[in-house]
PDB file of N, CA and C in Angstrom:
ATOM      1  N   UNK A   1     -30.790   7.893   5.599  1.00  0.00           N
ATOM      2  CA  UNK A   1     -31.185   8.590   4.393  1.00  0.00           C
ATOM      3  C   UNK A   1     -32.610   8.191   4.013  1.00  0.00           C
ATOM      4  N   UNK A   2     -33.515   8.805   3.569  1.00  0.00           N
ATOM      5  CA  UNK A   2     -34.435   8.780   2.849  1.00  0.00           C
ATOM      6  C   UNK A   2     -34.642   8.697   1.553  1.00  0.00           C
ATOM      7  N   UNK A   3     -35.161   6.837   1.373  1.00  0.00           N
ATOM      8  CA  UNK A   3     -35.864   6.970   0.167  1.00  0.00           C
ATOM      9  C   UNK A   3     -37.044   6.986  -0.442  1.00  0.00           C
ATOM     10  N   UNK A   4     -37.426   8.043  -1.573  1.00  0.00           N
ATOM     11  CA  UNK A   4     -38.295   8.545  -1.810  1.00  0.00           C
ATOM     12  C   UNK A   4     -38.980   7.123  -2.903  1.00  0.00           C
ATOM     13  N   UNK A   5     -38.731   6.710  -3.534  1.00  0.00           N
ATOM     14  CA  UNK A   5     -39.121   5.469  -4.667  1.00  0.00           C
ATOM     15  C   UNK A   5     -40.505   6.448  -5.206  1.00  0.00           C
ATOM     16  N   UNK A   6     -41.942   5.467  -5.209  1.00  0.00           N
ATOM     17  CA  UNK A   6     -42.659   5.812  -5.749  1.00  0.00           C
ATOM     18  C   UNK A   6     -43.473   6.863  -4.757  1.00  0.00           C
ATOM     19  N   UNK A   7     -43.005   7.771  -3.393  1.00  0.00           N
ATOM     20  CA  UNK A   7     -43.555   8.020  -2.912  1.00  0.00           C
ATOM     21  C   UNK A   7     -43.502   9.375  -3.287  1.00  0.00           C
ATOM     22  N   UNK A   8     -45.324   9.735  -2.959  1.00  0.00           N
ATOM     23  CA  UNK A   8     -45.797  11.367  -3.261  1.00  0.00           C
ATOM     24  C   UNK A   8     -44.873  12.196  -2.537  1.00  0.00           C
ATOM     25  N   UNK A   9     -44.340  13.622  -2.481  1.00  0.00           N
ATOM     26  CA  UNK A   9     -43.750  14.633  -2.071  1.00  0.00           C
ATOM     27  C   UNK A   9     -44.321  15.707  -1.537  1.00  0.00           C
ATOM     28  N   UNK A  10     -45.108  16.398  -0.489  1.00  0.00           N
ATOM     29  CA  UNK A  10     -45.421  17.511  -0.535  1.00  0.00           C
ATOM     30  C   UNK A  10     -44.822  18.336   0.193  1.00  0.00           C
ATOM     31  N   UNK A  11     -44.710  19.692  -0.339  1.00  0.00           N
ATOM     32  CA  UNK A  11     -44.230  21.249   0.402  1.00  0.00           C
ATOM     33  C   UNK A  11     -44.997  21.652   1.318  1.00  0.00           C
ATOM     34  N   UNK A  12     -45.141  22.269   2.201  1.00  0.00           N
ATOM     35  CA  UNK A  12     -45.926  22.855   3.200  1.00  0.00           C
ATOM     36  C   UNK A  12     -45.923  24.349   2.261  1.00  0.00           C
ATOM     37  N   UNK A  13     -46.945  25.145   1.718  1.00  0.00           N
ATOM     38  CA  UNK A  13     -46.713  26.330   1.534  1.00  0.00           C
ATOM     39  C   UNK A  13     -46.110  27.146   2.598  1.00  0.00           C
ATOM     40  N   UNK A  14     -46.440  27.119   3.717  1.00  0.00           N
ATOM     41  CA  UNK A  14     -45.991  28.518   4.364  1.00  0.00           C
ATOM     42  C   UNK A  14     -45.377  27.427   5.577  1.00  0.00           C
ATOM     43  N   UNK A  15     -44.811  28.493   6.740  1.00  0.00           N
ATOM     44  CA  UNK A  15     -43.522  27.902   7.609  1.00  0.00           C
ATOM     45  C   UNK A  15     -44.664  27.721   8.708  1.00  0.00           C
ATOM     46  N   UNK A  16     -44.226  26.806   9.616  1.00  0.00           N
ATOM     47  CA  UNK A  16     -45.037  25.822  10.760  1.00  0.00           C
ATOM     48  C   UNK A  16     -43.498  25.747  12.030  1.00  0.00           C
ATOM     49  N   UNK A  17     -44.785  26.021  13.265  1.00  0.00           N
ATOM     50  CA  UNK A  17     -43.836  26.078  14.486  1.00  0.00           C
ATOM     51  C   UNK A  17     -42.806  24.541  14.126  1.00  0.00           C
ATOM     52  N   UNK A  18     -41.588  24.650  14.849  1.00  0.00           N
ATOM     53  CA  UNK A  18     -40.919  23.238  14.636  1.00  0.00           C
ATOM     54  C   UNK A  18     -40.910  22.886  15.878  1.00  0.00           C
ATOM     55  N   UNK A  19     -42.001  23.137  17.087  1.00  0.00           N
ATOM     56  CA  UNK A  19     -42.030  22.903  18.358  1.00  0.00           C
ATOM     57  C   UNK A  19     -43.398  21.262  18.005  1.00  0.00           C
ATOM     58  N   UNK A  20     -43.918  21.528  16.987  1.00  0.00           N
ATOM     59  CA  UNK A  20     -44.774  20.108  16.193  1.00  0.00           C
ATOM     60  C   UNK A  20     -43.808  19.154  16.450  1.00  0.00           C
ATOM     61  N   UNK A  21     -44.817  17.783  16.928  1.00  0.00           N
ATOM     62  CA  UNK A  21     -44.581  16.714  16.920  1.00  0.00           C
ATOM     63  C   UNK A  21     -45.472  16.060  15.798  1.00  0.00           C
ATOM     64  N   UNK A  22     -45.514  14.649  16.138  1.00  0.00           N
ATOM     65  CA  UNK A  22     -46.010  13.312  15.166  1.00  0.00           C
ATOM     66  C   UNK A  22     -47.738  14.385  15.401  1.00  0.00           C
ATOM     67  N   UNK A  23     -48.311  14.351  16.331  1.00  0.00           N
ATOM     68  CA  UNK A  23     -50.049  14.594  16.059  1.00  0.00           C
ATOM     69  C   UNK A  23     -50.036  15.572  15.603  1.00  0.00           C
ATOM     70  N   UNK A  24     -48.996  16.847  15.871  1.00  0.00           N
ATOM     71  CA  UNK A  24     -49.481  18.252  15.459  1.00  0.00           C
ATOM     72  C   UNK A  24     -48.873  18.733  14.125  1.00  0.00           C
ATOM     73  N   UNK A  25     -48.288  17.677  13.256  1.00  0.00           N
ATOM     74  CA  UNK A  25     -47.874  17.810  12.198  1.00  0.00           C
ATOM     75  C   UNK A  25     -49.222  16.982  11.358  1.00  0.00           C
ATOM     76  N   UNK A  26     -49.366  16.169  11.898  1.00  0.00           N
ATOM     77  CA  UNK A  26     -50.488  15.470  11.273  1.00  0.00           C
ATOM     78  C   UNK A  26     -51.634  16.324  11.043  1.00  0.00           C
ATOM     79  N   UNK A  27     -52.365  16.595  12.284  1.00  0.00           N
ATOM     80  CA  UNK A  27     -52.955  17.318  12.368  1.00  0.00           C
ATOM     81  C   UNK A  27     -53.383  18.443  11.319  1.00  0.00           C
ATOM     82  N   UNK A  28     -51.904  19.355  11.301  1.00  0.00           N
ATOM     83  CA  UNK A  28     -51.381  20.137  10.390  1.00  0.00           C
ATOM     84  C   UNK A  28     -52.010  19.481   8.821  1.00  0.00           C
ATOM     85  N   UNK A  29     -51.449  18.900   8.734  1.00  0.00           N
ATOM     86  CA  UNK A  29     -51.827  18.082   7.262  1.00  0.00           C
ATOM     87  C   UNK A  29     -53.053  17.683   7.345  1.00  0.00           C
ATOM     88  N   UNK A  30     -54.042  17.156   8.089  1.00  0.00           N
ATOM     89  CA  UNK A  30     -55.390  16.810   8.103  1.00  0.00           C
ATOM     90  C   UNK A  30     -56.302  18.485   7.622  1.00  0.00           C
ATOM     91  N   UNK A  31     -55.650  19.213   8.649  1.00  0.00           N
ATOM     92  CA  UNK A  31     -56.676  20.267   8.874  1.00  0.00           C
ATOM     93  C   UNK A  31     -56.576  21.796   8.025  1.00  0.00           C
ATOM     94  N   UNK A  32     -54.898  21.780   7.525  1.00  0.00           N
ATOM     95  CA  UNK A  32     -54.534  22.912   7.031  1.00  0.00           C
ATOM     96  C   UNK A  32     -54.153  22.501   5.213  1.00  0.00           C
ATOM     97  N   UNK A  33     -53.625  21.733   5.331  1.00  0.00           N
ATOM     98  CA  UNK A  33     -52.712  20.848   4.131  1.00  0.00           C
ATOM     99  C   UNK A  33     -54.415  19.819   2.757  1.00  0.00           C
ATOM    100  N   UNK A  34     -55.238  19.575   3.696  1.00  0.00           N
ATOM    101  CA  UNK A  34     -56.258  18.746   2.916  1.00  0.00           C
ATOM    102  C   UNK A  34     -55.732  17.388   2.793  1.00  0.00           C
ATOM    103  N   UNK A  35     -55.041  16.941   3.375  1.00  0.00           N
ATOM    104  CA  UNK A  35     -54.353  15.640   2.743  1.00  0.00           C
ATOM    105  C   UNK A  35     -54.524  14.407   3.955  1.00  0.00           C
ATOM    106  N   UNK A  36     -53.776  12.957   3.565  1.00  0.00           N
ATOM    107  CA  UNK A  36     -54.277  12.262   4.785  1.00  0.00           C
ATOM    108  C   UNK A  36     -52.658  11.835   5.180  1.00  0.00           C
ATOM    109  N   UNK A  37     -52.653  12.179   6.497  1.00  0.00           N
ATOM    110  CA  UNK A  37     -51.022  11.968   6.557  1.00  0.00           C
ATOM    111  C   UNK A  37     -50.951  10.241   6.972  1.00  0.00           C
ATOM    112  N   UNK A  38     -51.559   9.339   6.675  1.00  0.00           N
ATOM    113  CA  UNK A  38     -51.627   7.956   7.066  1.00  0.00           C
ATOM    114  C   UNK A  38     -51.788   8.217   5.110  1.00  0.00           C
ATOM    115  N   UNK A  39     -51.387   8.282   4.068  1.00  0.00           N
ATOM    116  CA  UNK A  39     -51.210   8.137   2.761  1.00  0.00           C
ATOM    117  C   UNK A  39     -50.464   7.306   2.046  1.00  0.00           C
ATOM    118  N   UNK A  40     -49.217   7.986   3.549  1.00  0.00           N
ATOM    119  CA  UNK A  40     -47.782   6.989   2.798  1.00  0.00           C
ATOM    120  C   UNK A  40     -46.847   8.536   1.790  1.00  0.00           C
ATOM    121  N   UNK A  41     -47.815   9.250   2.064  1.00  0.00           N
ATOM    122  CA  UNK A  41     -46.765  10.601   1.528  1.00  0.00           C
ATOM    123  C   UNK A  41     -45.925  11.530   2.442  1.00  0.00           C
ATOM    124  N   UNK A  42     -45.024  11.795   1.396  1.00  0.00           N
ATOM    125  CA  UNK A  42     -43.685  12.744   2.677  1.00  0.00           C
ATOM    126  C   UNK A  42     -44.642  14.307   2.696  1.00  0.00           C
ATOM    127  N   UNK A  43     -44.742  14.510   3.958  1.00  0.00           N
ATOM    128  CA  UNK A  43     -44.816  16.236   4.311  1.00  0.00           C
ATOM    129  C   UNK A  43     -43.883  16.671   4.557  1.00  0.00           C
ATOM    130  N   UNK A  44     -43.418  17.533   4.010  1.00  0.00           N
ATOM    131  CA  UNK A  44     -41.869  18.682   4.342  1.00  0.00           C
ATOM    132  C   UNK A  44     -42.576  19.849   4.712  1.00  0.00           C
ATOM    133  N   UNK A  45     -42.084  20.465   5.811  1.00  0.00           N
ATOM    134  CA  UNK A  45     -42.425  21.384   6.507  1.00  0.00           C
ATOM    135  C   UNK A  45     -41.167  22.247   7.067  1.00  0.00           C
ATOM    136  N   UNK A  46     -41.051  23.657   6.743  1.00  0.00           N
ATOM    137  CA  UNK A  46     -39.723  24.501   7.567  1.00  0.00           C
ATOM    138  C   UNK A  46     -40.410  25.533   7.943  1.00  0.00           C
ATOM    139  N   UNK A  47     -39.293  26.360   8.784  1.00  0.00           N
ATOM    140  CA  UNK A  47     -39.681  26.850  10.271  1.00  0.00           C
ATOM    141  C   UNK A  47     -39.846  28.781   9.419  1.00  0.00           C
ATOM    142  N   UNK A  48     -39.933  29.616   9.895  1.00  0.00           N
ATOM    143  CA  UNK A  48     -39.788  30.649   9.437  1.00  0.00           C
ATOM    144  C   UNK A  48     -38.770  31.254   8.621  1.00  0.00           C
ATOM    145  N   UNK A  49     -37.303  31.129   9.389  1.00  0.00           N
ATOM    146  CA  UNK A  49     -36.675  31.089   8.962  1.00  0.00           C
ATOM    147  C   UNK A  49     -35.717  30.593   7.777  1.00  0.00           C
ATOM    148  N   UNK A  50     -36.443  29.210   7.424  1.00  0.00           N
ATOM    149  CA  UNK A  50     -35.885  28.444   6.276  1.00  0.00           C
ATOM    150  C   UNK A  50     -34.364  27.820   6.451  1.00  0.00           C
ATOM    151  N   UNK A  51     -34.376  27.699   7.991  1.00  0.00           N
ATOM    152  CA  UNK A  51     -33.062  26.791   8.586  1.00  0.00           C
ATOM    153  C   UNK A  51     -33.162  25.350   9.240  1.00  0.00           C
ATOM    154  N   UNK A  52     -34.314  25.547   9.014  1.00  0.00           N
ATOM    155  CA  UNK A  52     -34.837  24.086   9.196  1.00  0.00           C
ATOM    156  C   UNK A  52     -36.116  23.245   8.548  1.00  0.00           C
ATOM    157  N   UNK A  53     -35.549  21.810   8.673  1.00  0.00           N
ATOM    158  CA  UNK A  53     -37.390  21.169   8.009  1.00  0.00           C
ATOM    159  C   UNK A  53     -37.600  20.084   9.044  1.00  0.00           C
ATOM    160  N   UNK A  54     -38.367  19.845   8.778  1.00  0.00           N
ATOM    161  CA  UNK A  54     -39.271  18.493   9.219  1.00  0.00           C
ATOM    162  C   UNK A  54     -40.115  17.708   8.376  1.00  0.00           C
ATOM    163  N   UNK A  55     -40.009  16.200   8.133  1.00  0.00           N
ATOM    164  CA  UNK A  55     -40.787  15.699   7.421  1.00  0.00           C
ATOM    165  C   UNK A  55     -41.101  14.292   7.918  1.00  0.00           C
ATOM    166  N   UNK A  56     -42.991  14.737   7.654  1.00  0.00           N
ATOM    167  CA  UNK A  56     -43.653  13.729   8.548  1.00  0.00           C
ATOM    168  C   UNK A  56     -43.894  12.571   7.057  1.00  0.00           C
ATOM    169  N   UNK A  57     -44.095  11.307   7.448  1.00  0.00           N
ATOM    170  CA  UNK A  57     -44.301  10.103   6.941  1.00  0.00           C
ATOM    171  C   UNK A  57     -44.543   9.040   7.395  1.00  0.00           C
ATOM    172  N   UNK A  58     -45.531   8.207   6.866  1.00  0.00           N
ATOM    173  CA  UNK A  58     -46.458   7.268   7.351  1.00  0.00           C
ATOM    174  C   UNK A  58     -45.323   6.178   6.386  1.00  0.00           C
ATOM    175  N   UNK A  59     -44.799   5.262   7.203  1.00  0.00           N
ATOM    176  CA  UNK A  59     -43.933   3.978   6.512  1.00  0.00           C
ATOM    177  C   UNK A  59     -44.800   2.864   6.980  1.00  0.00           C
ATOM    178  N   UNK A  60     -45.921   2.868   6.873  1.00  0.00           N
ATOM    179  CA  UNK A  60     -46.844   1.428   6.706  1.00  0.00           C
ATOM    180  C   UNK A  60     -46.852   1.093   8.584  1.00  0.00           C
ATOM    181  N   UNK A  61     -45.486   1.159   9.162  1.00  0.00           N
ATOM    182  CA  UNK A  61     -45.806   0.863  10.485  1.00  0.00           C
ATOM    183  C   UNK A  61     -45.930   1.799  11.430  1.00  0.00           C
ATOM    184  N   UNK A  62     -45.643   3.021  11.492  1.00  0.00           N
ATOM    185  CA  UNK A  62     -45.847   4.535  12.433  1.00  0.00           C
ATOM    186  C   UNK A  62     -45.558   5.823  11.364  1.00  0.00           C
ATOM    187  N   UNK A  63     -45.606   6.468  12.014  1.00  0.00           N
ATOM    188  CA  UNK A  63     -45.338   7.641  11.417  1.00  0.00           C
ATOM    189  C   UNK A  63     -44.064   8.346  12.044  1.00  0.00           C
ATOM    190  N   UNK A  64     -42.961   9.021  10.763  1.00  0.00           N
ATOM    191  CA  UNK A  64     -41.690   9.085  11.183  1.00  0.00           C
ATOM    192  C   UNK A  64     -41.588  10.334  10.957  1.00  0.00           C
ATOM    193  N   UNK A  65     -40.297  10.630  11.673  1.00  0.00           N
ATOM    194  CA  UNK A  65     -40.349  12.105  11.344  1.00  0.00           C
ATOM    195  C   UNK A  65     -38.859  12.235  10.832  1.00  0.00           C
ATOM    196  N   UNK A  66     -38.533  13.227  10.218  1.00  0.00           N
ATOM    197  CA  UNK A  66     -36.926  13.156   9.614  1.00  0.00           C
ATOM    198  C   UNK A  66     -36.924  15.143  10.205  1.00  0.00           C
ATOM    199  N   UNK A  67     -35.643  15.724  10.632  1.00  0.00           N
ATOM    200  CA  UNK A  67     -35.311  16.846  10.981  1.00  0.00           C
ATOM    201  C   UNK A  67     -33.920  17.022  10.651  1.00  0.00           C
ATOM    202  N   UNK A  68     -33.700  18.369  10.109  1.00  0.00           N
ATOM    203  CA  UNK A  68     -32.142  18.562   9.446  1.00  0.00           C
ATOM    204  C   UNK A  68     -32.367  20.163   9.703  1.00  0.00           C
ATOM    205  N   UNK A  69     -31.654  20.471  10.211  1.00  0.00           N
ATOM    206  CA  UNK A  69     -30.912  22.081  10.170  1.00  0.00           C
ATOM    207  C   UNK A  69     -29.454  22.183   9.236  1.00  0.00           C
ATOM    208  N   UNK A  70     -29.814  23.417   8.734  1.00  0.00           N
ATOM    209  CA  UNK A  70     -28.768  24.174   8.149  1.00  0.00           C
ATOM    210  C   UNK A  70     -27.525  24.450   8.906  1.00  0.00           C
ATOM    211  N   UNK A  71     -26.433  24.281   9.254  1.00  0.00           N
ATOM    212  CA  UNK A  71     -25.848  25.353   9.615  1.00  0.00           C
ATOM    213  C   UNK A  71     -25.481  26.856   9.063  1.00  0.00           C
ATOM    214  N   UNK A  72     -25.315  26.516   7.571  1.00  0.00           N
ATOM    215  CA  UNK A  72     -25.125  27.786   7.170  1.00  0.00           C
ATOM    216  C   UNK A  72     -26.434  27.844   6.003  1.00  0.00           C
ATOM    217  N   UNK A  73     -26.595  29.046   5.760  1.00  0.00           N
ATOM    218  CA  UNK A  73     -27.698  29.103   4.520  1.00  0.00           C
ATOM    219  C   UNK A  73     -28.947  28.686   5.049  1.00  0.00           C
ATOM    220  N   UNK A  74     -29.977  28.657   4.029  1.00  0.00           N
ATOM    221  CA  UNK A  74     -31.241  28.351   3.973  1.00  0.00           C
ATOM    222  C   UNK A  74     -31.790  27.601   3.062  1.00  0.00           C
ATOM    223  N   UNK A  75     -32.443  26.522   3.696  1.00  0.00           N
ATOM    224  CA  UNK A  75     -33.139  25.589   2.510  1.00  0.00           C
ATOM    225  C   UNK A  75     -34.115  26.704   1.652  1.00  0.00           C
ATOM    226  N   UNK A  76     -33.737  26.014   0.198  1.00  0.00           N
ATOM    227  CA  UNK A  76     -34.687  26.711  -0.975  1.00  0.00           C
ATOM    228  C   UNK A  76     -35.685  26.255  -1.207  1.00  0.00           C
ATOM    229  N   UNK A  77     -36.999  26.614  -0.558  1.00  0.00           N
ATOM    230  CA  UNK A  77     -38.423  25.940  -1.238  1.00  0.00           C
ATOM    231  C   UNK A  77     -38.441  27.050  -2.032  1.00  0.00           C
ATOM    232  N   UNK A  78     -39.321  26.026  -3.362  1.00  0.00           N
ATOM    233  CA  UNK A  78     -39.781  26.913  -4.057  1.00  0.00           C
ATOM    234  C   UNK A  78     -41.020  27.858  -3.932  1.00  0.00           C
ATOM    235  N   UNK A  79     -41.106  29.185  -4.540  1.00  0.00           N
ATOM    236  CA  UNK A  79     -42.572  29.762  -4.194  1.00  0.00           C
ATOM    237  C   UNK A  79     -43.867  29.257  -3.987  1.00  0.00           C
ATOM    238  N   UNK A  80     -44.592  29.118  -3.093  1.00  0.00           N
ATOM    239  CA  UNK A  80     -45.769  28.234  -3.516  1.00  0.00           C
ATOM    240  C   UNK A  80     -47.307  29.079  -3.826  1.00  0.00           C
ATOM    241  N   UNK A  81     -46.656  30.398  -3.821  1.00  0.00           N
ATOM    242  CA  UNK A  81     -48.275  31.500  -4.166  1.00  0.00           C
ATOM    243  C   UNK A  81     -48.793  31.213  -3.095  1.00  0.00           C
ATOM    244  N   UNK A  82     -49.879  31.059  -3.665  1.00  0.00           N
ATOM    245  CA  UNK A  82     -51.309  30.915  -2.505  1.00  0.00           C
ATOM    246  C   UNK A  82     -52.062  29.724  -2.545  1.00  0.00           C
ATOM    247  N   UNK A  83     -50.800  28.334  -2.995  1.00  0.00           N
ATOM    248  CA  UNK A  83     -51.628  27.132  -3.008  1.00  0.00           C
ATOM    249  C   UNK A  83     -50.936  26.507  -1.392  1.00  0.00           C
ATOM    250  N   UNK A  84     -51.602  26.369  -0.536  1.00  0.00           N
ATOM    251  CA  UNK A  84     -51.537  25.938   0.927  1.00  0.00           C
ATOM    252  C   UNK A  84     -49.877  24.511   0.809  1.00  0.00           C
ATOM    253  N   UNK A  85     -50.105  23.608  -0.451  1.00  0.00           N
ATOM    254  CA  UNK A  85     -49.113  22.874  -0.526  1.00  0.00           C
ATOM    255  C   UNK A  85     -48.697  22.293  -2.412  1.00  0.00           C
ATOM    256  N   UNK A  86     -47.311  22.218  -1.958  1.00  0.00           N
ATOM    257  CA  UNK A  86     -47.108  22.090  -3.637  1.00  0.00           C
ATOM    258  C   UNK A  86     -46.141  20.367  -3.930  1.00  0.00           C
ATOM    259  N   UNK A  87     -46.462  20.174  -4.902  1.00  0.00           N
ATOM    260  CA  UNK A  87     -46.159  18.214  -4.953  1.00  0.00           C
ATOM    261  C   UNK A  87     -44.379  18.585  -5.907  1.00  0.00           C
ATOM    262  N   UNK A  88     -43.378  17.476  -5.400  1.00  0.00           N
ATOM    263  CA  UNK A  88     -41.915  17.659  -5.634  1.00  0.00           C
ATOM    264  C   UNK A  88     -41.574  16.068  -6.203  1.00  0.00           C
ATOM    265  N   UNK A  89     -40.650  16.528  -6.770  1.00  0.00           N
ATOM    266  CA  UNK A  89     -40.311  15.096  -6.984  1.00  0.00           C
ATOM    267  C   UNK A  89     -39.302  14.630  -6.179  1.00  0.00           C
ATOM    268  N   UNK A  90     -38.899  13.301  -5.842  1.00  0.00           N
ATOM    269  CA  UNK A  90     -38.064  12.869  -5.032  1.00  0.00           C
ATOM    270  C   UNK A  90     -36.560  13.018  -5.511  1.00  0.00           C
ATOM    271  N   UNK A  91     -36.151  13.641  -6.690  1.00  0.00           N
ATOM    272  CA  UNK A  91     -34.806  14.402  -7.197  1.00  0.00           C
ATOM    273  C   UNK A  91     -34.788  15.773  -6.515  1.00  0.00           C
ATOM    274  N   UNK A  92     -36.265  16.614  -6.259  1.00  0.00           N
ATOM    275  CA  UNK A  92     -36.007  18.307  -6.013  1.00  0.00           C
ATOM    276  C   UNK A  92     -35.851  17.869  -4.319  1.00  0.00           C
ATOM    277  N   UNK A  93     -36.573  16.685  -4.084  1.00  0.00           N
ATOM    278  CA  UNK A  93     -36.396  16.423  -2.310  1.00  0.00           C
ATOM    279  C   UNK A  93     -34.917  16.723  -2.099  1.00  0.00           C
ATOM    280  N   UNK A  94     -33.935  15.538  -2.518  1.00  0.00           N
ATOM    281  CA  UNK A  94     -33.235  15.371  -2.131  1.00  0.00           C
ATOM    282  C   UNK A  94     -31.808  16.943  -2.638  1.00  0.00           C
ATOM    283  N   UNK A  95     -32.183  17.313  -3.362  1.00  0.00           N
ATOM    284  CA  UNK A  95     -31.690  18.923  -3.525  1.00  0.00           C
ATOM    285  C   UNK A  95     -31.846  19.900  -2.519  1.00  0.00           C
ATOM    286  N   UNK A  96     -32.910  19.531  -1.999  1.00  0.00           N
ATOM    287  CA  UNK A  96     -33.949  20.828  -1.169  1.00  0.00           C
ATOM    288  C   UNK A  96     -32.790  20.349  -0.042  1.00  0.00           C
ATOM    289  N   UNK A  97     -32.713  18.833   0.044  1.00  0.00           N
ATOM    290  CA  UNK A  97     -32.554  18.380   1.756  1.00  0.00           C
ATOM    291  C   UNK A  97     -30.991  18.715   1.697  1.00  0.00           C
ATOM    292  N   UNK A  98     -30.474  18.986   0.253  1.00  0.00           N
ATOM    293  CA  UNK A  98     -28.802  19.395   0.386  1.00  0.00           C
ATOM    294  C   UNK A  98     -28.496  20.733  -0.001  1.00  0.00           C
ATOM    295  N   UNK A  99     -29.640  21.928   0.578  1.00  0.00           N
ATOM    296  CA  UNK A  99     -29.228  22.883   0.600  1.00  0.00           C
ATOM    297  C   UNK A  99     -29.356  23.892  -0.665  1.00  0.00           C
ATOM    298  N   UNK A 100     -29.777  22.945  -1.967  1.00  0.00           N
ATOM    299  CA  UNK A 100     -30.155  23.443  -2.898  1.00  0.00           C
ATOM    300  C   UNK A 100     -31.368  23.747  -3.819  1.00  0.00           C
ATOM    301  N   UNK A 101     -31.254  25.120  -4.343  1.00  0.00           N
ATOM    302  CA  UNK A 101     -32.302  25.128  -5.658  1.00  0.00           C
ATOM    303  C   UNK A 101     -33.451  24.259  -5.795  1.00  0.00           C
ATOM    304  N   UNK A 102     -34.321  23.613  -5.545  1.00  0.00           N
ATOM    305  CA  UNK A 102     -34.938  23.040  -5.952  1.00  0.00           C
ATOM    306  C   UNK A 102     -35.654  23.531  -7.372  1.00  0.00           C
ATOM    307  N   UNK A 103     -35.414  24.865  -7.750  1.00  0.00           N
ATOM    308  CA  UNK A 103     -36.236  25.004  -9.094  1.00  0.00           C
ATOM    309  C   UNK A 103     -34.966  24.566 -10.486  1.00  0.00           C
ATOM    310  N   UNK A 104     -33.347  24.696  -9.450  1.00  0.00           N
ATOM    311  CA  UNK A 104     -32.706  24.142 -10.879  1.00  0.00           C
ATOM    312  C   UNK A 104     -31.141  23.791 -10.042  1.00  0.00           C
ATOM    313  N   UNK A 105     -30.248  23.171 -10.529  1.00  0.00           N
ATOM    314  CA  UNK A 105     -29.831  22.717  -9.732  1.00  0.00           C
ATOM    315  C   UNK A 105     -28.570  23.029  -9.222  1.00  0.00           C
ATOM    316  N   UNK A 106     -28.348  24.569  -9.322  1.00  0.00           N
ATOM    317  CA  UNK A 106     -27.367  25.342  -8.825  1.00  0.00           C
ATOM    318  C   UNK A 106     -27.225  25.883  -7.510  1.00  0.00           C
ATOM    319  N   UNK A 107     -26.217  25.565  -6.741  1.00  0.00           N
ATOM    320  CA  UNK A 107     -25.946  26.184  -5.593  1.00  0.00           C
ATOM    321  C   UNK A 107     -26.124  27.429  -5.018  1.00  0.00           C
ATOM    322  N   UNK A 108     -26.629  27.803  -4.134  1.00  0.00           N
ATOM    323  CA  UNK A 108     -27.298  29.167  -3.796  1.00  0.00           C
ATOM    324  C   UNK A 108     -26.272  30.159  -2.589  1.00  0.00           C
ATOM    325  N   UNK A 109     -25.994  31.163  -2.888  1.00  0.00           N
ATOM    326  CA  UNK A 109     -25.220  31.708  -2.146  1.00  0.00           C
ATOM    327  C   UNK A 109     -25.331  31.450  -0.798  1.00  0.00           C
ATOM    328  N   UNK A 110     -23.935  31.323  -0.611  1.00  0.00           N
ATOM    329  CA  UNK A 110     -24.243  31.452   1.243  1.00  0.00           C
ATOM    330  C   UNK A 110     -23.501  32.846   2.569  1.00  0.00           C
TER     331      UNK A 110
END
């Protein structure tokens, strides 16, 4: 399990191949995201479909990656407009990562 404590949260606005590893997620975040993925912050990233995520993180000694598929349903990110990435708190994380709402905390049809 992942804990979030005092650590930053970010959304990926839009969906990223899940064929990314550790550099090309980084990368991702260096070059698309503005951010420094050696921060110590979680990147959450899902696939087109919204049946899967990935989240890259720097834990002081490498950089880790966490991956969870849906079987049924679709993870709920919230809208992010046209800002490239949007900041969560480590309560909407752990909603998002169980399938739910992140804008409130009701279960979403499946």
């Amino acid at each position: 399990m992942i804990r979030t404590g005092n650590v930053q949260v970010w959304l990926a606005g839009t969906p990223i191949d899940m064929r990314r590893s550790f550099d090309g997620l980084a990368e991702h975040v260096r070059a698309f995201l503005g951010h420094d993925p050696l921060s110590g912050s979680m990147f959450v990233f899902r696939n087109r479909s919204s049946q899967r995520v990935k989240i890259l993180w720097w834990d002081q000694d490498g950089l880790a990656i966490y991956y969870k598929r849906l079987e049924r349903g679709t993870f709920q990110f919230p809208a992010a407009g046209d800002q490239k990435s949007l900041a969560i708190d480590s309560a909407a994380l752990m909603r998002l990562l169980s399938g739910l709402d992140v804008a409130s905390a009701r279960s979403p049809r499946h």
